[in-house]
Each structure stands twice: as structure tokens, then as C-alpha cells.
PDB file of N, CA and C in Angstrom:
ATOM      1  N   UNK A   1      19.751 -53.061  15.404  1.00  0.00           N
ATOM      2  CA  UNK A   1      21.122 -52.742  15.057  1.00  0.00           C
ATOM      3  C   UNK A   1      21.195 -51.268  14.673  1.00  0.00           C
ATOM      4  N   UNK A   2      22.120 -50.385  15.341  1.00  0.00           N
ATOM      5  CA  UNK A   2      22.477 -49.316  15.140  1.00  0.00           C
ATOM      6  C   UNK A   2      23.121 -49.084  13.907  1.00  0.00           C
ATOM      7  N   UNK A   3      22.789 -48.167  13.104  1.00  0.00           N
ATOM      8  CA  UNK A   3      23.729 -47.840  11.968  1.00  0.00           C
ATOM      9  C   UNK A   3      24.586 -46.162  12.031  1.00  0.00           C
ATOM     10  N   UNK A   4      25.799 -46.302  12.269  1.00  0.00           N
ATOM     11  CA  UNK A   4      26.635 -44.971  12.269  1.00  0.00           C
ATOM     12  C   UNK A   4      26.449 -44.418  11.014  1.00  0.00           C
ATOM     13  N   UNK A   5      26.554 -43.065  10.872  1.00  0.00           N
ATOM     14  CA  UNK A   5      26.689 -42.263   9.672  1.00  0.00           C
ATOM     15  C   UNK A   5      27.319 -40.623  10.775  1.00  0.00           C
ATOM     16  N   UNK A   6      28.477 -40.804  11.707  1.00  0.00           N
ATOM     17  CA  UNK A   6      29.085 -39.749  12.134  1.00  0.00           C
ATOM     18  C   UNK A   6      29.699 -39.072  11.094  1.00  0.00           C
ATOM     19  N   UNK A   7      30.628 -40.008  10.793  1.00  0.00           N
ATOM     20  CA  UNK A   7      31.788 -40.177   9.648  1.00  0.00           C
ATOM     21  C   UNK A   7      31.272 -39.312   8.694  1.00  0.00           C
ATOM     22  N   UNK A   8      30.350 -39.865   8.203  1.00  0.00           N
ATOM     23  CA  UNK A   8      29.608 -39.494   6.608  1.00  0.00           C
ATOM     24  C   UNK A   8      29.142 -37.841   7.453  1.00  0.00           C
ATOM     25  N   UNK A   9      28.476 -37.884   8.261  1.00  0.00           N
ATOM     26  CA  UNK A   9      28.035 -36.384   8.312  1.00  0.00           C
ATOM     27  C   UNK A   9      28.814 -35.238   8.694  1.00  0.00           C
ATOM     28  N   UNK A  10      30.232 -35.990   9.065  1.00  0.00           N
ATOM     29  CA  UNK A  10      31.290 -35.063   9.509  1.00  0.00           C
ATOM     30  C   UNK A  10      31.970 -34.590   8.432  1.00  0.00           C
ATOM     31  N   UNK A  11      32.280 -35.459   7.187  1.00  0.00           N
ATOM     32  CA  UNK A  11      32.831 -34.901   5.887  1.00  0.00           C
ATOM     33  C   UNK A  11      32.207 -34.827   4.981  1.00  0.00           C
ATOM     34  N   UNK A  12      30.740 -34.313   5.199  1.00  0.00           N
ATOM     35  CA  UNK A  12      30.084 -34.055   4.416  1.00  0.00           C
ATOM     36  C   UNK A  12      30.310 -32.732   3.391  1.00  0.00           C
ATOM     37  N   UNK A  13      29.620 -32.963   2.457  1.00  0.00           N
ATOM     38  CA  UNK A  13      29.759 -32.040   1.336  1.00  0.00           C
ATOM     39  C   UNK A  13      28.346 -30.710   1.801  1.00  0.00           C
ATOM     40  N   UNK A  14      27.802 -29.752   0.844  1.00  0.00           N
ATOM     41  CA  UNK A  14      27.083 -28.871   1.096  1.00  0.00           C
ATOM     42  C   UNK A  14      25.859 -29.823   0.461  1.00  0.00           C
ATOM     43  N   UNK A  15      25.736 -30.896  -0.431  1.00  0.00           N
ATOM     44  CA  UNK A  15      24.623 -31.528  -0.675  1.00  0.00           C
ATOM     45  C   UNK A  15      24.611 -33.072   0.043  1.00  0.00           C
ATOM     46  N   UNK A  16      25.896 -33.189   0.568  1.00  0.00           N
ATOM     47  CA  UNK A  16      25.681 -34.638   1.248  1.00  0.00           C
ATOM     48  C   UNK A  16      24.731 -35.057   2.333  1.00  0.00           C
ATOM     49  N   UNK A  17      24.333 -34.176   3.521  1.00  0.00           N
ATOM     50  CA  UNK A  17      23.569 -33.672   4.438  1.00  0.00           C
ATOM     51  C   UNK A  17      22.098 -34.678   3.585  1.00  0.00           C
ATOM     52  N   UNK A  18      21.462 -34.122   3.128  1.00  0.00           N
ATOM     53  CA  UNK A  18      20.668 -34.366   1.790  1.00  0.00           C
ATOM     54  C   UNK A  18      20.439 -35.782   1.245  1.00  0.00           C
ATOM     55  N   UNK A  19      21.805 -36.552   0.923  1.00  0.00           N
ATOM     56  CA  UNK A  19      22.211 -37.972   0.251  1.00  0.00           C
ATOM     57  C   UNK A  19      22.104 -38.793   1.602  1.00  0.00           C
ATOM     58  N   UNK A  20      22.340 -38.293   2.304  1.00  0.00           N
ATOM     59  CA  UNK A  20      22.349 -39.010   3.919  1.00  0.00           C
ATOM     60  C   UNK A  20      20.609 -39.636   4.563  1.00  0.00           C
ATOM     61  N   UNK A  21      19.962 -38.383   4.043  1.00  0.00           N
ATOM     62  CA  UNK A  21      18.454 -38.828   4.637  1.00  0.00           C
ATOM     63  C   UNK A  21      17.742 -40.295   3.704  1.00  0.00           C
ATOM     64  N   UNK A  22      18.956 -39.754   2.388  1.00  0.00           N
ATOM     65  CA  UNK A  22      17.882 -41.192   1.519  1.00  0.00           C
ATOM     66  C   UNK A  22      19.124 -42.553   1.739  1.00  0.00           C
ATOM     67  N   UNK A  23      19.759 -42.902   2.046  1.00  0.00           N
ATOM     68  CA  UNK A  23      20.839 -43.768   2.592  1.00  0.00           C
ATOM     69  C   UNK A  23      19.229 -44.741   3.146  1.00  0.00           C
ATOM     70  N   UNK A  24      19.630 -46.008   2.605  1.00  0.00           N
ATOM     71  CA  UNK A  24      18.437 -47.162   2.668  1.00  0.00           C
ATOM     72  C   UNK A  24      18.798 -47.534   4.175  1.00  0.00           C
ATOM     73  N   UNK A  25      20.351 -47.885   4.966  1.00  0.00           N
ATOM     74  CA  UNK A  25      20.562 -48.595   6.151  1.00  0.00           C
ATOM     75  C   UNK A  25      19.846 -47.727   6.996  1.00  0.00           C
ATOM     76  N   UNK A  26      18.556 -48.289   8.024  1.00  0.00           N
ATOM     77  CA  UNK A  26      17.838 -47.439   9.183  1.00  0.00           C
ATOM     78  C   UNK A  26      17.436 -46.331   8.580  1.00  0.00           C
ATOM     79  N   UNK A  27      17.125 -46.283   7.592  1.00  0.00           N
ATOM     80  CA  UNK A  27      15.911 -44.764   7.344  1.00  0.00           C
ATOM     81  C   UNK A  27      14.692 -44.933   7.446  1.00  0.00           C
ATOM     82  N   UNK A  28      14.573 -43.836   7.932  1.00  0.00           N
ATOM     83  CA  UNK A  28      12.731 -43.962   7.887  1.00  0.00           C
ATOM     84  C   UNK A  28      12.000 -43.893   6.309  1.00  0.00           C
ATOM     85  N   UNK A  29      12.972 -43.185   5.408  1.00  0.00           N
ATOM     86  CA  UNK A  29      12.348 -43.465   4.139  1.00  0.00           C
ATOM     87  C   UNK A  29      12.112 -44.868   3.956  1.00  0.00           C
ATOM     88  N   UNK A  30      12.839 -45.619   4.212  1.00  0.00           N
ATOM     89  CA  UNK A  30      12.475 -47.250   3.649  1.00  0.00           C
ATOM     90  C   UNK A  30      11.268 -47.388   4.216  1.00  0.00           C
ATOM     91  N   UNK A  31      10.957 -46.964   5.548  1.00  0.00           N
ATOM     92  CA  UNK A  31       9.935 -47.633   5.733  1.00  0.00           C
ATOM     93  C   UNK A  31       8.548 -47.038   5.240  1.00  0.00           C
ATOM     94  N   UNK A  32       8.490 -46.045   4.769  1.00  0.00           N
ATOM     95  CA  UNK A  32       7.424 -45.374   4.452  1.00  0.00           C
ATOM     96  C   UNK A  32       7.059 -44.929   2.905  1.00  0.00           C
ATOM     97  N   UNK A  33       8.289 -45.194   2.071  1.00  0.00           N
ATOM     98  CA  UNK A  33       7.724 -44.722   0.867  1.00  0.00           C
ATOM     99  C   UNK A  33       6.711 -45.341  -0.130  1.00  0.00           C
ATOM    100  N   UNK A  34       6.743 -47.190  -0.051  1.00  0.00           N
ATOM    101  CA  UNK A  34       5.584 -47.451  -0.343  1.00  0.00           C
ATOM    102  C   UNK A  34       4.129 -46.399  -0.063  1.00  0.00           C
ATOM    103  N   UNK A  35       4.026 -46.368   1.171  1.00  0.00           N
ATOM    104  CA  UNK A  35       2.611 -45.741   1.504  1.00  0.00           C
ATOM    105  C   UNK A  35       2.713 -44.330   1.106  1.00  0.00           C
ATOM    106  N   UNK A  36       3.933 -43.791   1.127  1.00  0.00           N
ATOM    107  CA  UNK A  36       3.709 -42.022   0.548  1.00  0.00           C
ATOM    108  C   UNK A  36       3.633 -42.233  -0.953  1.00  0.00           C
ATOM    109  N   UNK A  37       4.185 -43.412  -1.763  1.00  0.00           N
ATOM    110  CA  UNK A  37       3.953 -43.251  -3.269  1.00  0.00           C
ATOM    111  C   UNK A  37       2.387 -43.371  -3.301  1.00  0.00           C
ATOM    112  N   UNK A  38       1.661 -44.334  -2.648  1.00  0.00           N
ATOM    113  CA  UNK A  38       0.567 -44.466  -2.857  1.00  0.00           C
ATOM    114  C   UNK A  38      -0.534 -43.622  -2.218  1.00  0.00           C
ATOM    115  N   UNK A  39       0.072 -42.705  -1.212  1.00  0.00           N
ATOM    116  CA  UNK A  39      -1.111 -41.496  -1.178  1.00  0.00           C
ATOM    117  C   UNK A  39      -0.898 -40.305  -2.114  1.00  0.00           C
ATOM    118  N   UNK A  40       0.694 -40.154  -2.724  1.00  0.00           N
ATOM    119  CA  UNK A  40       0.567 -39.208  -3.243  1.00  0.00           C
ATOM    120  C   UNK A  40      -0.448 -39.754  -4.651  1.00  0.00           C
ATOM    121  N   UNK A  41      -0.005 -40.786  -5.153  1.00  0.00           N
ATOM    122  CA  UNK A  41      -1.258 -41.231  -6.458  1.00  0.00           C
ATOM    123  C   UNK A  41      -2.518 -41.003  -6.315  1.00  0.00           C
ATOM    124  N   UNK A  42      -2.878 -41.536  -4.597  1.00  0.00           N
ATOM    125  CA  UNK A  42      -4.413 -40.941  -4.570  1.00  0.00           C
ATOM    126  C   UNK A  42      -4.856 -39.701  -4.606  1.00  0.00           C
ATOM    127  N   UNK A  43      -3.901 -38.869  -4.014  1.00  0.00           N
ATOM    128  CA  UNK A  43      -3.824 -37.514  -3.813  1.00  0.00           C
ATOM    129  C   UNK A  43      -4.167 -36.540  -5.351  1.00  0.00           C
ATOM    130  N   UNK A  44      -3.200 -36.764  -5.971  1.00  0.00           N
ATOM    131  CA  UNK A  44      -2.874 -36.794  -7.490  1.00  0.00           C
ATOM    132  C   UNK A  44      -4.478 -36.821  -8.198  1.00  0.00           C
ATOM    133  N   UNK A  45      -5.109 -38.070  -7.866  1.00  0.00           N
ATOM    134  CA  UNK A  45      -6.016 -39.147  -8.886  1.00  0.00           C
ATOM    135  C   UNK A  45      -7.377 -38.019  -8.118  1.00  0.00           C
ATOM    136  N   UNK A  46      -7.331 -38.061  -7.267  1.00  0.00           N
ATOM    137  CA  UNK A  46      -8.542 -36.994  -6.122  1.00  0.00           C
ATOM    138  C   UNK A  46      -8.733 -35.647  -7.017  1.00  0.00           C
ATOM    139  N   UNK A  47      -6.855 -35.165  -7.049  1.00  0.00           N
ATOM    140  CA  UNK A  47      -7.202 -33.565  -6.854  1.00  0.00           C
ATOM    141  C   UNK A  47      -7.496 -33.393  -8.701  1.00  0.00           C
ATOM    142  N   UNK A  48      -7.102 -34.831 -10.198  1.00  0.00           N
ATOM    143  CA  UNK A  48      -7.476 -34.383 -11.047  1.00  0.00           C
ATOM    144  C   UNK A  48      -9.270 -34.351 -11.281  1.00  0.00           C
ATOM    145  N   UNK A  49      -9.466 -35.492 -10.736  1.00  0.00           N
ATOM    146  CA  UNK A  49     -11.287 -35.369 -10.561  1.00  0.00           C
ATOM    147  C   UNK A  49     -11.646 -34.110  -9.721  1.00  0.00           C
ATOM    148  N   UNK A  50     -11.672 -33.645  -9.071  1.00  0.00           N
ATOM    149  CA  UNK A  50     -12.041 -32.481  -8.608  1.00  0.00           C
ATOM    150  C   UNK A  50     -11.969 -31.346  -9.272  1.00  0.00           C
ATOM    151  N   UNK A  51     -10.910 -30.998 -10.447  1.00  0.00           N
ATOM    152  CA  UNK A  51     -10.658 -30.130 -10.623  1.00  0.00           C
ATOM    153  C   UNK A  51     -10.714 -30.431 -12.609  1.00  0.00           C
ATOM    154  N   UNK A  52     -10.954 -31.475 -13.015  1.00  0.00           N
ATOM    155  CA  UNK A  52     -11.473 -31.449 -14.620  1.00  0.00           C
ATOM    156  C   UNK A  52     -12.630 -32.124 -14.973  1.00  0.00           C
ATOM    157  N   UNK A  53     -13.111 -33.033 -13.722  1.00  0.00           N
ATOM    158  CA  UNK A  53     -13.961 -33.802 -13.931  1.00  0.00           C
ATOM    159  C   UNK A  53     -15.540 -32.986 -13.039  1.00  0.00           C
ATOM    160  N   UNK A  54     -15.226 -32.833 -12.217  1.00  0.00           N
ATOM    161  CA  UNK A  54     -16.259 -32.230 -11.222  1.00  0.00           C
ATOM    162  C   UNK A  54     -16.986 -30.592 -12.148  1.00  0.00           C
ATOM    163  N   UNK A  55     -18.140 -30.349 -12.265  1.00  0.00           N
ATOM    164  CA  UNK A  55     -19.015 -28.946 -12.834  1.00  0.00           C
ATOM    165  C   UNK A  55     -18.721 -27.909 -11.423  1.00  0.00           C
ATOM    166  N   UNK A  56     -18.688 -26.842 -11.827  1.00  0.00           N
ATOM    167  CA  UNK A  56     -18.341 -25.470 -10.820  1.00  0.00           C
ATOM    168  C   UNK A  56     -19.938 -25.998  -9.809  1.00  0.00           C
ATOM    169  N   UNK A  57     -21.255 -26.484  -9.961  1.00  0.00           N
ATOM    170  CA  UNK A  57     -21.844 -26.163  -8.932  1.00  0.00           C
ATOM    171  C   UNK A  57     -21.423 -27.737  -7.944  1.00  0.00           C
ATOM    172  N   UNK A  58     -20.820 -28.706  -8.516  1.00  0.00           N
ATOM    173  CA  UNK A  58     -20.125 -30.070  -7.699  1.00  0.00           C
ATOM    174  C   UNK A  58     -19.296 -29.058  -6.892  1.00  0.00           C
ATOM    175  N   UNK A  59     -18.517 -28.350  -6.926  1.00  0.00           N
ATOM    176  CA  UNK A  59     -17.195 -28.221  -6.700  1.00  0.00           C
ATOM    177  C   UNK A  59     -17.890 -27.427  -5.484  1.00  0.00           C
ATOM    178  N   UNK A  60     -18.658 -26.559  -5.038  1.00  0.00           N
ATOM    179  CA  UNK A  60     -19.045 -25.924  -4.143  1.00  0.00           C
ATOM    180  C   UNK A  60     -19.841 -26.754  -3.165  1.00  0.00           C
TER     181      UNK A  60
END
């Protein structure tokens, strides 16, 4: 099922453009933010061990 948003992008505001990409009907955000919350955590959880946990000769 197709979802229109002409309407919405035709009277859009200067931040609506913006409100439009996170709109839940047919976004690709729905389908992906589970997995981007959870790489950015790993991402996050990686880069604090590397960088408080790891000694300068680990890190090289």
C-alpha cells in the first residue's frame, strides 16, 4: 500500500520537510531503528572501552 504525503510536502513549513522523514506510515525509519538503536549502543559501549578502559600500548 502506497502512502501519499504530496499534500504534506507541498505545504510544508521550512522544518516540515524534516517531520515528514520521521512520519511512521511507509518509512524506512520504522523499519530500521531498532537495529540503528542497537548499533549505536554497541558503537557507544566499543568506543568507551577503547578509549578509558584500554592502556596507550592496547590502543596501538
Amino acid at each position: 500500500m502506497t502512502v501519499s504525503y504530496q499534500y504534506d510536502v507541498a505545504s510544508s513549513t521550512s522544518g516540515g520537510f524534516t517531520r515528514l522523514l520521521f512520519k511512521w506510515k511507509g518509512s524506512l525509519y520504522k523499519l530500521i531503528y531498532k537495529e540503528l538503536f542497537i548499533f549505536c549502543l554497541a558503537f557507544a559501549g566499543m568506543s568507551c572501552v577503547y578509549r578509558f578502559v584500554f592502556s596507550e600500548p592496547q590502543k596501538r
